[in-house]
PDB file of N, CA and C in Angstrom:
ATOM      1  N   UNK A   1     105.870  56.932 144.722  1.00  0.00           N
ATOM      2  CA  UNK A   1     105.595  58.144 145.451  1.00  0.00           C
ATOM      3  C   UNK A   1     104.721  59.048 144.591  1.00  0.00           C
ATOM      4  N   UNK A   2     103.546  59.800 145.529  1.00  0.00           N
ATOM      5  CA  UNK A   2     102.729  60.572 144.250  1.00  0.00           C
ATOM      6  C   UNK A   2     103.462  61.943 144.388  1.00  0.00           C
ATOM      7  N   UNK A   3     102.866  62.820 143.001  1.00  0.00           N
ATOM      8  CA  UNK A   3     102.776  63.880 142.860  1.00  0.00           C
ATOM      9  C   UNK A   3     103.171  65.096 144.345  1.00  0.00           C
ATOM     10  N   UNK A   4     103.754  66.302 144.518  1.00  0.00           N
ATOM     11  CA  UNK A   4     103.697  66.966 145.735  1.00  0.00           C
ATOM     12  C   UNK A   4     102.897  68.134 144.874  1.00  0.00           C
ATOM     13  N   UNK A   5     102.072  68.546 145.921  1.00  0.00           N
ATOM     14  CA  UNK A   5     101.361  69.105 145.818  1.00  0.00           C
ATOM     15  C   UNK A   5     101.903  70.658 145.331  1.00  0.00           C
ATOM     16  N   UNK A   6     101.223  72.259 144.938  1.00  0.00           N
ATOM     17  CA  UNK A   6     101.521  73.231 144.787  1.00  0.00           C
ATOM     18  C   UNK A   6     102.289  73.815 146.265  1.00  0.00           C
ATOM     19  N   UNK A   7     101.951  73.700 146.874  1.00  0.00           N
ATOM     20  CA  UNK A   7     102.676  74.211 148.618  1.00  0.00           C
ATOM     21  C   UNK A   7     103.757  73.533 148.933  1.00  0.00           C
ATOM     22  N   UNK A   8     103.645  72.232 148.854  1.00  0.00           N
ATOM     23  CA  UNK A   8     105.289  71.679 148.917  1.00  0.00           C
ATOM     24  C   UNK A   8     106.076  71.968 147.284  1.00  0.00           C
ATOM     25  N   UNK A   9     105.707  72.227 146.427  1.00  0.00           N
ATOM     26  CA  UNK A   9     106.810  73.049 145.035  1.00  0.00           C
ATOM     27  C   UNK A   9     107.415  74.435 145.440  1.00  0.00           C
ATOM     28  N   UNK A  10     106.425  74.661 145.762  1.00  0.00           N
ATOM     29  CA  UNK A  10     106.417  76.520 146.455  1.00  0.00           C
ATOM     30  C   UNK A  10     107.840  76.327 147.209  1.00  0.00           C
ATOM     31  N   UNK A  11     107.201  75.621 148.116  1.00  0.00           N
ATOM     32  CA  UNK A  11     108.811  75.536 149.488  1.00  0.00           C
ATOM     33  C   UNK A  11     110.132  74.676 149.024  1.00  0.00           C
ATOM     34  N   UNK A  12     109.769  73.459 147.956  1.00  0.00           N
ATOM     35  CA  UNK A  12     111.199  73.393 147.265  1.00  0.00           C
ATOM     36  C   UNK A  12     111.864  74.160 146.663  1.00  0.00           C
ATOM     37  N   UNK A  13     111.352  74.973 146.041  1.00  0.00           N
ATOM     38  CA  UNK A  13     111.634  75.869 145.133  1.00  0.00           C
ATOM     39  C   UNK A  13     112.203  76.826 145.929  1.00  0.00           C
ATOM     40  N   UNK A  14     111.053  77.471 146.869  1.00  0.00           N
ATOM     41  CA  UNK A  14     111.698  78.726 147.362  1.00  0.00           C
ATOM     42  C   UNK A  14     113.477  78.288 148.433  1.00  0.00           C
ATOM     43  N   UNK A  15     113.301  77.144 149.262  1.00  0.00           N
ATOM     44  CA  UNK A  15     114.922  76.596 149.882  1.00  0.00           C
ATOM     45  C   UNK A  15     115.904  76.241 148.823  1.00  0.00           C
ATOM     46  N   UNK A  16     115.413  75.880 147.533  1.00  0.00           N
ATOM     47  CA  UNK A  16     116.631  75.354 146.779  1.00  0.00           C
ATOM     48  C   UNK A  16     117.360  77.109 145.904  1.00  0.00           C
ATOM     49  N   UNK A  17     115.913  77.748 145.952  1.00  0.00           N
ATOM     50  CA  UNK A  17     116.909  78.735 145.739  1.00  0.00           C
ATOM     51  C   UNK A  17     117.567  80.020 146.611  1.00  0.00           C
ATOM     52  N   UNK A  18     117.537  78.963 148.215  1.00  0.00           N
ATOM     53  CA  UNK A  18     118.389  79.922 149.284  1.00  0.00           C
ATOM     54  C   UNK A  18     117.702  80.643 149.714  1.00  0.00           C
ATOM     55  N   UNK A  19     116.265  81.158 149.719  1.00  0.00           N
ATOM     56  CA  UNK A  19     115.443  82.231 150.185  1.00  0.00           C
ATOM     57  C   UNK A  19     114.933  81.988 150.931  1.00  0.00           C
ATOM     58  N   UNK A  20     114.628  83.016 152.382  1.00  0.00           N
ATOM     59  CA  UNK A  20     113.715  82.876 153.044  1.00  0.00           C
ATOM     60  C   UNK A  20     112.603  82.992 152.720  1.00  0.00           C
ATOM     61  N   UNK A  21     111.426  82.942 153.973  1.00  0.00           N
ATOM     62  CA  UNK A  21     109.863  82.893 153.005  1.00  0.00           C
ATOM     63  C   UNK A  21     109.770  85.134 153.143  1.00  0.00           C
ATOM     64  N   UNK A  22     110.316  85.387 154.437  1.00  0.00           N
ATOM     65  CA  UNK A  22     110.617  87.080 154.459  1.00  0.00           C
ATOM     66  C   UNK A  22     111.402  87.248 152.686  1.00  0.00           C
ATOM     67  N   UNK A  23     112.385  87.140 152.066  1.00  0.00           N
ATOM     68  CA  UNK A  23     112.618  87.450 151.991  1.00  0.00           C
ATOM     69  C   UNK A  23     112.024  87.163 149.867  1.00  0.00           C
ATOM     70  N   UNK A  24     111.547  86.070 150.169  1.00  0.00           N
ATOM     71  CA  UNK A  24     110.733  85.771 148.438  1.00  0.00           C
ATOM     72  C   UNK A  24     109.323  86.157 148.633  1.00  0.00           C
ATOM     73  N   UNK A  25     109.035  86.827 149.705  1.00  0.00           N
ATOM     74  CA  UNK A  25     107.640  88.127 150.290  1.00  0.00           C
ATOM     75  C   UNK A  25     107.846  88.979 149.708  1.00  0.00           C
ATOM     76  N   UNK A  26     109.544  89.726 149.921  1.00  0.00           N
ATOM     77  CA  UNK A  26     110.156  91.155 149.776  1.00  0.00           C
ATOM     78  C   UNK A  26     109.801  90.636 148.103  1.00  0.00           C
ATOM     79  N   UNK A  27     110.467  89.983 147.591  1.00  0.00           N
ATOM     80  CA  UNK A  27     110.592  90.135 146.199  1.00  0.00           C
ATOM     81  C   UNK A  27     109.101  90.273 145.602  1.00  0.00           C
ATOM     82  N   UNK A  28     107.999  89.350 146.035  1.00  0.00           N
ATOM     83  CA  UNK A  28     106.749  89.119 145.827  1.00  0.00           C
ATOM     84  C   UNK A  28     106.005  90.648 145.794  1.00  0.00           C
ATOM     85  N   UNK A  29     106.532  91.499 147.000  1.00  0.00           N
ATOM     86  CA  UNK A  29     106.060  92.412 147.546  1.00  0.00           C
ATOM     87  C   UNK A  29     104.406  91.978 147.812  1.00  0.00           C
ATOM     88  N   UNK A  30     103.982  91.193 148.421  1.00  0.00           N
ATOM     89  CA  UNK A  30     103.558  90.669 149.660  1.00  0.00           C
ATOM     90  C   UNK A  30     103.958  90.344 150.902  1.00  0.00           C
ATOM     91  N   UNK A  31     103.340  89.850 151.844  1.00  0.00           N
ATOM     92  CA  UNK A  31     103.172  89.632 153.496  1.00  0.00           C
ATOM     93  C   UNK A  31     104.265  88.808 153.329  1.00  0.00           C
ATOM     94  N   UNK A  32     104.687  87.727 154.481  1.00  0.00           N
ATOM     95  CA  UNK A  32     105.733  86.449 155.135  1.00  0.00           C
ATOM     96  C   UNK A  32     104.253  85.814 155.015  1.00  0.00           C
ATOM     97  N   UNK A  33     103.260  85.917 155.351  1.00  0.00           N
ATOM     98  CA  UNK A  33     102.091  85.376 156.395  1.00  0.00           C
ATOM     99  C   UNK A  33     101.540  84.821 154.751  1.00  0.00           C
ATOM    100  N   UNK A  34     101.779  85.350 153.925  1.00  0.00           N
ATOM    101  CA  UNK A  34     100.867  84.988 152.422  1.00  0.00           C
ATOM    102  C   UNK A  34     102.020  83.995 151.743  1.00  0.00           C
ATOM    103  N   UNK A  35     103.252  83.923 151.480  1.00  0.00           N
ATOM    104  CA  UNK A  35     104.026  82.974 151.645  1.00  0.00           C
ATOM    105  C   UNK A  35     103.456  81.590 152.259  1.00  0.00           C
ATOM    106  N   UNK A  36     103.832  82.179 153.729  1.00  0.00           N
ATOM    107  CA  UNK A  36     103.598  80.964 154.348  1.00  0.00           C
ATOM    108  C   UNK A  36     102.324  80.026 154.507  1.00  0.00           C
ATOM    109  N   UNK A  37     101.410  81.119 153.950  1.00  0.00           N
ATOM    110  CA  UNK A  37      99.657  80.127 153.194  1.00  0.00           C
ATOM    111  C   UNK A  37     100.160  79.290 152.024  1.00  0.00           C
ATOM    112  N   UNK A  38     100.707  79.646 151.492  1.00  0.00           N
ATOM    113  CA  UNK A  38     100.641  79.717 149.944  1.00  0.00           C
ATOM    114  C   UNK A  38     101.491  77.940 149.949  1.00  0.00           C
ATOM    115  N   UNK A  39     102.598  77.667 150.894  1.00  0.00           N
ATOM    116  CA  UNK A  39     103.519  76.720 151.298  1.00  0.00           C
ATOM    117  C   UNK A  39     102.844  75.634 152.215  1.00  0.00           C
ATOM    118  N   UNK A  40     101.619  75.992 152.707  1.00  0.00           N
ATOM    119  CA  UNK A  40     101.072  75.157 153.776  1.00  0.00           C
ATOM    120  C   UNK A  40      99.723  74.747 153.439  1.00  0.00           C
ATOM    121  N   UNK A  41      99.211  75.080 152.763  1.00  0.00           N
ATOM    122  CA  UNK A  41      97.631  74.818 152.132  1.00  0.00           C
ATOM    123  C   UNK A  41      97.352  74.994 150.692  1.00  0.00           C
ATOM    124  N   UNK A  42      97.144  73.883 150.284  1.00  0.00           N
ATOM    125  CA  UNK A  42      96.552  73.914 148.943  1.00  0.00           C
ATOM    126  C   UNK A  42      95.127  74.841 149.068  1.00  0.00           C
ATOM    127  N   UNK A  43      94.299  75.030 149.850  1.00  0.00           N
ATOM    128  CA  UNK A  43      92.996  76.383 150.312  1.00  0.00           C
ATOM    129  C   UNK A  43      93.890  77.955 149.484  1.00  0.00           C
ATOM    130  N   UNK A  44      94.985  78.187 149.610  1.00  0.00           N
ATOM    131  CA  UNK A  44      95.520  79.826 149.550  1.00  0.00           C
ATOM    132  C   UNK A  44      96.199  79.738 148.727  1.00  0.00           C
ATOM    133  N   UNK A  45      96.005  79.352 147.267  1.00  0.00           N
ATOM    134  CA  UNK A  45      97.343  79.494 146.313  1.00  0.00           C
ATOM    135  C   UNK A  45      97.240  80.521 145.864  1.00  0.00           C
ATOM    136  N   UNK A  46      98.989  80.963 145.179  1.00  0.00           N
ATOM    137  CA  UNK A  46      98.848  81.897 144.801  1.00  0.00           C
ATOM    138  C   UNK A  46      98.020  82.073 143.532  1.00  0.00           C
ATOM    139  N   UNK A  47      98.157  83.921 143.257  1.00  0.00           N
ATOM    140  CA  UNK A  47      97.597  84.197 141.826  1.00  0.00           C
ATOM    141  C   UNK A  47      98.419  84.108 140.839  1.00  0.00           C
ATOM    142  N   UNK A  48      98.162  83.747 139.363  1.00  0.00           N
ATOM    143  CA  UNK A  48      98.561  82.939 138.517  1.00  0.00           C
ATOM    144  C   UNK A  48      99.843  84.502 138.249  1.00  0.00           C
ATOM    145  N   UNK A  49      99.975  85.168 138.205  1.00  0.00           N
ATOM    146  CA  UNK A  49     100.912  86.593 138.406  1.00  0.00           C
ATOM    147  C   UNK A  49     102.016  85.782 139.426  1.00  0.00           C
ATOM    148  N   UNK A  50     101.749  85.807 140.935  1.00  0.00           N
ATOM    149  CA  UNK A  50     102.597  85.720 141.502  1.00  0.00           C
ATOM    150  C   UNK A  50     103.338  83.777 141.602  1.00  0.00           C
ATOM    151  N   UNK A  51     102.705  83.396 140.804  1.00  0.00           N
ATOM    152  CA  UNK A  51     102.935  81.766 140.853  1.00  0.00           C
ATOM    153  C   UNK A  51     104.044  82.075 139.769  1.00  0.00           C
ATOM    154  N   UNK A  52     103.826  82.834 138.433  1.00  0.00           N
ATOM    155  CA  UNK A  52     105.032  82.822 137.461  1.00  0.00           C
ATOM    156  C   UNK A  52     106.247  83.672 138.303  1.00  0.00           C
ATOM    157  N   UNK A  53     106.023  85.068 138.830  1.00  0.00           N
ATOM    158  CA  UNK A  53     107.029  85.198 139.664  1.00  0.00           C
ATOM    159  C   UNK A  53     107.877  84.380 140.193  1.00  0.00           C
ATOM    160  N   UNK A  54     107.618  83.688 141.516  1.00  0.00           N
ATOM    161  CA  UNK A  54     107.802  82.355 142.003  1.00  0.00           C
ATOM    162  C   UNK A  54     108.659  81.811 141.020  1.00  0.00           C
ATOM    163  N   UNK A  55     108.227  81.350 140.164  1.00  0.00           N
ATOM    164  CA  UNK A  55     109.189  80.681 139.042  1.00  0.00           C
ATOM    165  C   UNK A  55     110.179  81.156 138.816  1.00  0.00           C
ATOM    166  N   UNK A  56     109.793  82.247 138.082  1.00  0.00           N
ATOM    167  CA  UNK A  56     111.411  83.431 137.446  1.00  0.00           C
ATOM    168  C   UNK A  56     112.637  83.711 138.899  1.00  0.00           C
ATOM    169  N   UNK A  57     111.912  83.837 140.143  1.00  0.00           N
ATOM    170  CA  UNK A  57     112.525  84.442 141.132  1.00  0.00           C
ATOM    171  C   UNK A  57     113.442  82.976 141.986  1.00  0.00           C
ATOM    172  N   UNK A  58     112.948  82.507 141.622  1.00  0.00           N
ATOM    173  CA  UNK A  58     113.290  80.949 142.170  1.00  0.00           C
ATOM    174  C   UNK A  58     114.214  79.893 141.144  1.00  0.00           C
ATOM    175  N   UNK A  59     113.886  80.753 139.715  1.00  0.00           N
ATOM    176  CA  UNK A  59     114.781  79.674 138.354  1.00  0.00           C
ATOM    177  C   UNK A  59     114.112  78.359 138.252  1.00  0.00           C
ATOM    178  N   UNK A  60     112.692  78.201 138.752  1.00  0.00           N
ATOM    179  CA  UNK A  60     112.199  76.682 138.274  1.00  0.00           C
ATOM    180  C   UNK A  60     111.714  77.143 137.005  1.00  0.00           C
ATOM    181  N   UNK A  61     111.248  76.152 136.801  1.00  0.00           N
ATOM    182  CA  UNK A  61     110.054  75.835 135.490  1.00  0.00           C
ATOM    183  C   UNK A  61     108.686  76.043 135.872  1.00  0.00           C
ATOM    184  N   UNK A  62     108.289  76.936 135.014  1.00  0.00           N
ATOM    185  CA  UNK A  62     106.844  77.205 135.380  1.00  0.00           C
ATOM    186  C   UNK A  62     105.899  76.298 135.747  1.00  0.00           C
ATOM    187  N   UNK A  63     105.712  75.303 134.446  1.00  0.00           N
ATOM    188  CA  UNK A  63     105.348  74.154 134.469  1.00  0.00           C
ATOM    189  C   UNK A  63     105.465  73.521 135.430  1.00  0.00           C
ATOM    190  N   UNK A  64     106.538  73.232 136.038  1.00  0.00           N
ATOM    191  CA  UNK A  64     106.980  72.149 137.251  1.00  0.00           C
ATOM    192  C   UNK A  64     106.147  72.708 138.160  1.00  0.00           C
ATOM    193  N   UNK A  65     106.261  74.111 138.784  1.00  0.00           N
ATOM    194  CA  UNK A  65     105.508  74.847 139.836  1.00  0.00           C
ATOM    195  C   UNK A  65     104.084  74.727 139.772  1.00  0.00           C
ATOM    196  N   UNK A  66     103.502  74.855 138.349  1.00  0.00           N
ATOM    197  CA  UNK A  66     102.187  74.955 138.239  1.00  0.00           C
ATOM    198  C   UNK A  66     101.532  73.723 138.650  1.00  0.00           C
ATOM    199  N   UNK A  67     101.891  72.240 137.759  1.00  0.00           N
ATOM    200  CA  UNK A  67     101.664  71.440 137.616  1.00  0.00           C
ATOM    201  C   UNK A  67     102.448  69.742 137.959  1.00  0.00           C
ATOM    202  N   UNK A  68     103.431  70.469 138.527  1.00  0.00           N
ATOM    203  CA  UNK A  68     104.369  68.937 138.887  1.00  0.00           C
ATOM    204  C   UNK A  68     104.555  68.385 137.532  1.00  0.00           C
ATOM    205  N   UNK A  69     104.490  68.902 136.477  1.00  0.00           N
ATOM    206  CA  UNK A  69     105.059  67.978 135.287  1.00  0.00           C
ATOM    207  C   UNK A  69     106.528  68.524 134.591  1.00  0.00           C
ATOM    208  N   UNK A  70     107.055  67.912 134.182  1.00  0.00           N
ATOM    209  CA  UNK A  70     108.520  68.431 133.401  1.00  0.00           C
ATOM    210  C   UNK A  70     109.474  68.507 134.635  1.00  0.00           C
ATOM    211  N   UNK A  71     110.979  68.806 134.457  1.00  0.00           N
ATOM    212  CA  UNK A  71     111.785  69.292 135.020  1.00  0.00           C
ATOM    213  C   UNK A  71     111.538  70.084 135.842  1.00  0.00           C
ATOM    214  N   UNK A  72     112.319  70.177 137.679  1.00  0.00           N
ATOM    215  CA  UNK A  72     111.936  71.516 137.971  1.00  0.00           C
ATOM    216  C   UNK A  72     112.679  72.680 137.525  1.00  0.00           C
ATOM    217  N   UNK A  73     113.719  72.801 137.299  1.00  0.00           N
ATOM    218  CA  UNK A  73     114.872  73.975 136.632  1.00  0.00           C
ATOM    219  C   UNK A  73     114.756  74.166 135.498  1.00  0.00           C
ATOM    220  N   UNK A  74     114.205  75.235 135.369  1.00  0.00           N
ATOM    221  CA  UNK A  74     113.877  76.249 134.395  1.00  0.00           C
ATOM    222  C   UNK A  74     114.717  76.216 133.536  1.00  0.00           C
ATOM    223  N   UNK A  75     114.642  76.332 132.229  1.00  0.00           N
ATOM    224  CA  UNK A  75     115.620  76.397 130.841  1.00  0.00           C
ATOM    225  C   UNK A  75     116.170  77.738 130.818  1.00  0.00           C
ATOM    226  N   UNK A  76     117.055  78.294 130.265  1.00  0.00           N
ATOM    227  CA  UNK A  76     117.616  79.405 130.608  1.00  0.00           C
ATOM    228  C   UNK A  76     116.786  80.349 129.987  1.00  0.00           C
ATOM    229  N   UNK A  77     116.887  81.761 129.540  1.00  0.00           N
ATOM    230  CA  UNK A  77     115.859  82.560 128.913  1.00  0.00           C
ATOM    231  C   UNK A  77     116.243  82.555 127.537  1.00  0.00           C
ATOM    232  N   UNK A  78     115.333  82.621 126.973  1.00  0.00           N
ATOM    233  CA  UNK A  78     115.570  82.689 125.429  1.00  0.00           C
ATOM    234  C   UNK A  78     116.171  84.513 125.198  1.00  0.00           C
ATOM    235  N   UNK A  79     117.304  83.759 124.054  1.00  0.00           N
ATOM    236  CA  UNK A  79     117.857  84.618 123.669  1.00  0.00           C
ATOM    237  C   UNK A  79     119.220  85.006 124.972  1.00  0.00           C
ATOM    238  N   UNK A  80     119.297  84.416 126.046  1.00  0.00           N
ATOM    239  CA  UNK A  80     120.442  84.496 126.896  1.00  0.00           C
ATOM    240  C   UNK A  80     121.574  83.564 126.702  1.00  0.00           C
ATOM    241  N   UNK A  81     122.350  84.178 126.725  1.00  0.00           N
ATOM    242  CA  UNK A  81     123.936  83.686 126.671  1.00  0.00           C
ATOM    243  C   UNK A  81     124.724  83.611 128.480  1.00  0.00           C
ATOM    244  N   UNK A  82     123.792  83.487 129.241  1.00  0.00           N
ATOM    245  CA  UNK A  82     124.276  83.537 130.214  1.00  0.00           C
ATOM    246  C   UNK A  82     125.074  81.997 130.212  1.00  0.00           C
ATOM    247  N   UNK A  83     126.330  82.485 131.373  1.00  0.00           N
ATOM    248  CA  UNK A  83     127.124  81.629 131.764  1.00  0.00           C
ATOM    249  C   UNK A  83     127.003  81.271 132.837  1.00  0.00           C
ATOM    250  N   UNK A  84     126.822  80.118 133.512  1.00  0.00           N
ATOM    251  CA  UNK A  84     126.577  79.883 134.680  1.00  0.00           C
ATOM    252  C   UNK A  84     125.483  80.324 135.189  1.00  0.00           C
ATOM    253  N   UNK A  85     125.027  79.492 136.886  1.00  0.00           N
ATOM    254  CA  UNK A  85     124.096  79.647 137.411  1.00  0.00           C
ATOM    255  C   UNK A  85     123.824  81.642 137.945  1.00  0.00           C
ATOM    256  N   UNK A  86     124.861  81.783 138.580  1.00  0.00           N
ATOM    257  CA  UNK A  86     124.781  83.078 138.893  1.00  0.00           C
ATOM    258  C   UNK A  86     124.279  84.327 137.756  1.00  0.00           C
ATOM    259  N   UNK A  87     124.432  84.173 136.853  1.00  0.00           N
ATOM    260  CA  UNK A  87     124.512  84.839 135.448  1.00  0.00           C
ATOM    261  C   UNK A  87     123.202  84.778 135.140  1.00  0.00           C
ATOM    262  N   UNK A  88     122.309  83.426 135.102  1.00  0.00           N
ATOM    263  CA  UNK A  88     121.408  83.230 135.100  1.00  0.00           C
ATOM    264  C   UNK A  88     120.486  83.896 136.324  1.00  0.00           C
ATOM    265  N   UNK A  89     120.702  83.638 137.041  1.00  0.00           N
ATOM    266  CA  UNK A  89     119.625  84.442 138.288  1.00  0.00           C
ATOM    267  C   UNK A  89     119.472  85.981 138.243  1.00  0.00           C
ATOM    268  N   UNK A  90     120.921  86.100 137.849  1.00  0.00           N
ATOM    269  CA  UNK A  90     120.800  87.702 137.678  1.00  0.00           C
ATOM    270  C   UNK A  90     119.773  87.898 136.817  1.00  0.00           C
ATOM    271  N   UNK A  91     119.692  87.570 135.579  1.00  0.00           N
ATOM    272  CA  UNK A  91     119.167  87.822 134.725  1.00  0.00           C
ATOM    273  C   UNK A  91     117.834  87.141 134.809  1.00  0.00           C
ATOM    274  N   UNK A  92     117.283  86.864 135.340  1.00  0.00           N
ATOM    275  CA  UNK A  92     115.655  86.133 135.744  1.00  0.00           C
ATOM    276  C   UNK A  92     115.689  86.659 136.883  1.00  0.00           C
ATOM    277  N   UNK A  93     116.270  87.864 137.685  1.00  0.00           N
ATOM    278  CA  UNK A  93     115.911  88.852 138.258  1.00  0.00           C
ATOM    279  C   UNK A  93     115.978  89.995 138.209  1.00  0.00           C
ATOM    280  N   UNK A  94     116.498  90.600 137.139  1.00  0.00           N
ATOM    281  CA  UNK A  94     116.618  91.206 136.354  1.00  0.00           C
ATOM    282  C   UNK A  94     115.172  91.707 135.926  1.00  0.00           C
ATOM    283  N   UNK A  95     114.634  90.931 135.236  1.00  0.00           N
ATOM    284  CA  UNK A  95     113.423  90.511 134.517  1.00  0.00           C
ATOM    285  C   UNK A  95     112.361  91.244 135.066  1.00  0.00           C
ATOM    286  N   UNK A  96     112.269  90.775 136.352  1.00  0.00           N
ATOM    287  CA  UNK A  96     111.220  91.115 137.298  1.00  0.00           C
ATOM    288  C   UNK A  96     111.073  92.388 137.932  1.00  0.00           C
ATOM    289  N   UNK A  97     111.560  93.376 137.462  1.00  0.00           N
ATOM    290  CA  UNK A  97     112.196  94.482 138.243  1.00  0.00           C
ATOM    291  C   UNK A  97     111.196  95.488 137.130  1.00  0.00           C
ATOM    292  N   UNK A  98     110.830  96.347 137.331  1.00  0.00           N
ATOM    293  CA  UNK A  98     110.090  97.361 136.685  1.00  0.00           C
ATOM    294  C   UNK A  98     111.098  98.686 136.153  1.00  0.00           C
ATOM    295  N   UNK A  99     110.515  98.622 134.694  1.00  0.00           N
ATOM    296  CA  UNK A  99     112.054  99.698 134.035  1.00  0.00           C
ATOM    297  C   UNK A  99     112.819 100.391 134.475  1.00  0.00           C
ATOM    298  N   UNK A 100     112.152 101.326 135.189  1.00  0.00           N
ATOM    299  CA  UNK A 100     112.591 102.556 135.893  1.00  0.00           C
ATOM    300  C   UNK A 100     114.185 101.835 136.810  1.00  0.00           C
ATOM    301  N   UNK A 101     113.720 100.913 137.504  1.00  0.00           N
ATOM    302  CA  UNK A 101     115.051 100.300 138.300  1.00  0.00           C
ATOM    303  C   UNK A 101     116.291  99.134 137.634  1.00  0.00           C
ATOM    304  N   UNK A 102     115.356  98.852 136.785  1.00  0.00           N
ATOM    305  CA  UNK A 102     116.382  98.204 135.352  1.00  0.00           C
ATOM    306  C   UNK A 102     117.231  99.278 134.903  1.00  0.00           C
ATOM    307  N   UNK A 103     116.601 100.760 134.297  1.00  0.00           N
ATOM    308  CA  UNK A 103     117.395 101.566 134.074  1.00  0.00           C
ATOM    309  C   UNK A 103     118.719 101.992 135.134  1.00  0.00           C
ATOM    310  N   UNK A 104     117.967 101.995 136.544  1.00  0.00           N
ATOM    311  CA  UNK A 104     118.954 102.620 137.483  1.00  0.00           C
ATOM    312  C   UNK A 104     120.463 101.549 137.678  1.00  0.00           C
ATOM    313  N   UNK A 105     119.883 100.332 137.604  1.00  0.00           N
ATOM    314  CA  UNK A 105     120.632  99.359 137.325  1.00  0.00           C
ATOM    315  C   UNK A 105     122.284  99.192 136.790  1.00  0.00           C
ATOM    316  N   UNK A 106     121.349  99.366 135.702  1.00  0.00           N
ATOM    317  CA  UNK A 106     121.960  99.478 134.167  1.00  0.00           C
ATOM    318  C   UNK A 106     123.421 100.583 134.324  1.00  0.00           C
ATOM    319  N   UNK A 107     123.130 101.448 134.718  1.00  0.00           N
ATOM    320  CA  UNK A 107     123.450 102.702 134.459  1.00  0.00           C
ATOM    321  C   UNK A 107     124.776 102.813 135.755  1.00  0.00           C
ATOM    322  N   UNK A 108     124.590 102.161 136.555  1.00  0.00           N
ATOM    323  CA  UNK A 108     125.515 101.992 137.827  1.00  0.00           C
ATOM    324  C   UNK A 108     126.819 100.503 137.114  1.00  0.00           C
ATOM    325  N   UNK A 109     125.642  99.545 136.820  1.00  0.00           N
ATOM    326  CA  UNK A 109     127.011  98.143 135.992  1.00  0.00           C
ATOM    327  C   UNK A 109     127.259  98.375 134.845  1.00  0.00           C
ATOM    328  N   UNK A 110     127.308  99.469 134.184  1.00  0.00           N
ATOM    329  CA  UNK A 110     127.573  99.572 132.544  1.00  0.00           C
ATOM    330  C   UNK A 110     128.849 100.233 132.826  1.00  0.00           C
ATOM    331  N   UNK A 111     128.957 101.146 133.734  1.00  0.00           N
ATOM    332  CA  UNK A 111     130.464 101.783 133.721  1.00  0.00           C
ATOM    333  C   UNK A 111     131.669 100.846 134.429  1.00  0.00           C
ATOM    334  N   UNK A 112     130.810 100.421 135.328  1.00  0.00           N
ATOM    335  CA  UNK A 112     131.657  98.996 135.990  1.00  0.00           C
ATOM    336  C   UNK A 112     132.379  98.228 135.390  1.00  0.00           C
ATOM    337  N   UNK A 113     131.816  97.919 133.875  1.00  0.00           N
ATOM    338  CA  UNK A 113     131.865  96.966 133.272  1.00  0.00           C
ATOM    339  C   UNK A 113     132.803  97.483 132.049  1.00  0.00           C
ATOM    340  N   UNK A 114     132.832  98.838 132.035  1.00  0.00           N
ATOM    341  CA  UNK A 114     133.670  99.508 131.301  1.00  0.00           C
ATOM    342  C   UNK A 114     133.219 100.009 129.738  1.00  0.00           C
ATOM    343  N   UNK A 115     131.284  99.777 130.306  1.00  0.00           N
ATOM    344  CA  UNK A 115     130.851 100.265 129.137  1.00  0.00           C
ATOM    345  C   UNK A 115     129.910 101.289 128.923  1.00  0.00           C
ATOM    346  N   UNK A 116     129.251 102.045 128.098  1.00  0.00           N
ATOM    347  CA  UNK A 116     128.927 103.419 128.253  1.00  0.00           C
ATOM    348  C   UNK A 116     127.815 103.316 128.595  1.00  0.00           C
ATOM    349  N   UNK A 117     126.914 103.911 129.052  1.00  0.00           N
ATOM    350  CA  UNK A 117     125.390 103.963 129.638  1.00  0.00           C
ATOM    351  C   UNK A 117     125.045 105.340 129.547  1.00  0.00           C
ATOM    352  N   UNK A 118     123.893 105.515 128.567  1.00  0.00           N
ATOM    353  CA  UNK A 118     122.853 104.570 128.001  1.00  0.00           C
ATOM    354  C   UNK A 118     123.842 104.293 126.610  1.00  0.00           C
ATOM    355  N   UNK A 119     123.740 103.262 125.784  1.00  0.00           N
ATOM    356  CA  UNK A 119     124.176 102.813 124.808  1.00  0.00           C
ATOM    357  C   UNK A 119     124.631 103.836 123.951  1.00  0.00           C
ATOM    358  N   UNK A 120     125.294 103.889 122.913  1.00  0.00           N
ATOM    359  CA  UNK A 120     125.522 104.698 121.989  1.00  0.00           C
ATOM    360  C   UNK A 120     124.399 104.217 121.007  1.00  0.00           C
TER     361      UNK A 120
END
């Protein structure tokens, strides 16, 4: 069997990690309609920005997405101690989030968690 192309990785990726194409748009903050190019034609790939997204938001391997080579599931993040899959997603979505809402984040699960926010 050969190689699948960038549009069929896109759509493994995006079903194995439970997402609609609405709803890895929302995260993209792009269209459904640019998704659904991006999944159906090698003509509309994405930009090399939103292809690593894709990755982080999805937990593949960059590599795998880019190029069909290596593993598709992403190695965990360096320097993470996450436990489990869930732990992991959080945190490779986490990632993707722009400070300001990392902070807001932060600041709501730190007391949750029974710990002080912002750090001592």
């Amino acid at each position: 069997m050969g190689k699948i192309g960038i549009p069929a990785r896109i759509r493994s990726a995006r079903i194995q990690a439970a997402l609609s194409q609405r709803s890895l748009a929302e995260r993209l903050r792009v269209s459904r309609g640019a998704v659904a190019n991006w999944e159906c034609t090698s003509a509309a790939l994405p930009a090399m920005q939103h292809l690593q997204a894709i990755a982080v938001i999805t937990g593949v391997s960059f590599e795998w997405l880019a190029t069909g080579r290596g593993p598709m599931a992403s190695p965990p993040p360096d320097g993470s101690c996450a436990v489990g899959e869930d732990e992991w997603h959080l945190i490779a979505a986490f990632r993707t989030l722009p400070k300001p809402l990392r902070e807001q984040i932060l600041s709501v699960i730190a007391p949750l968690a029974g710990q002080p926010w912002p750090p001592p």
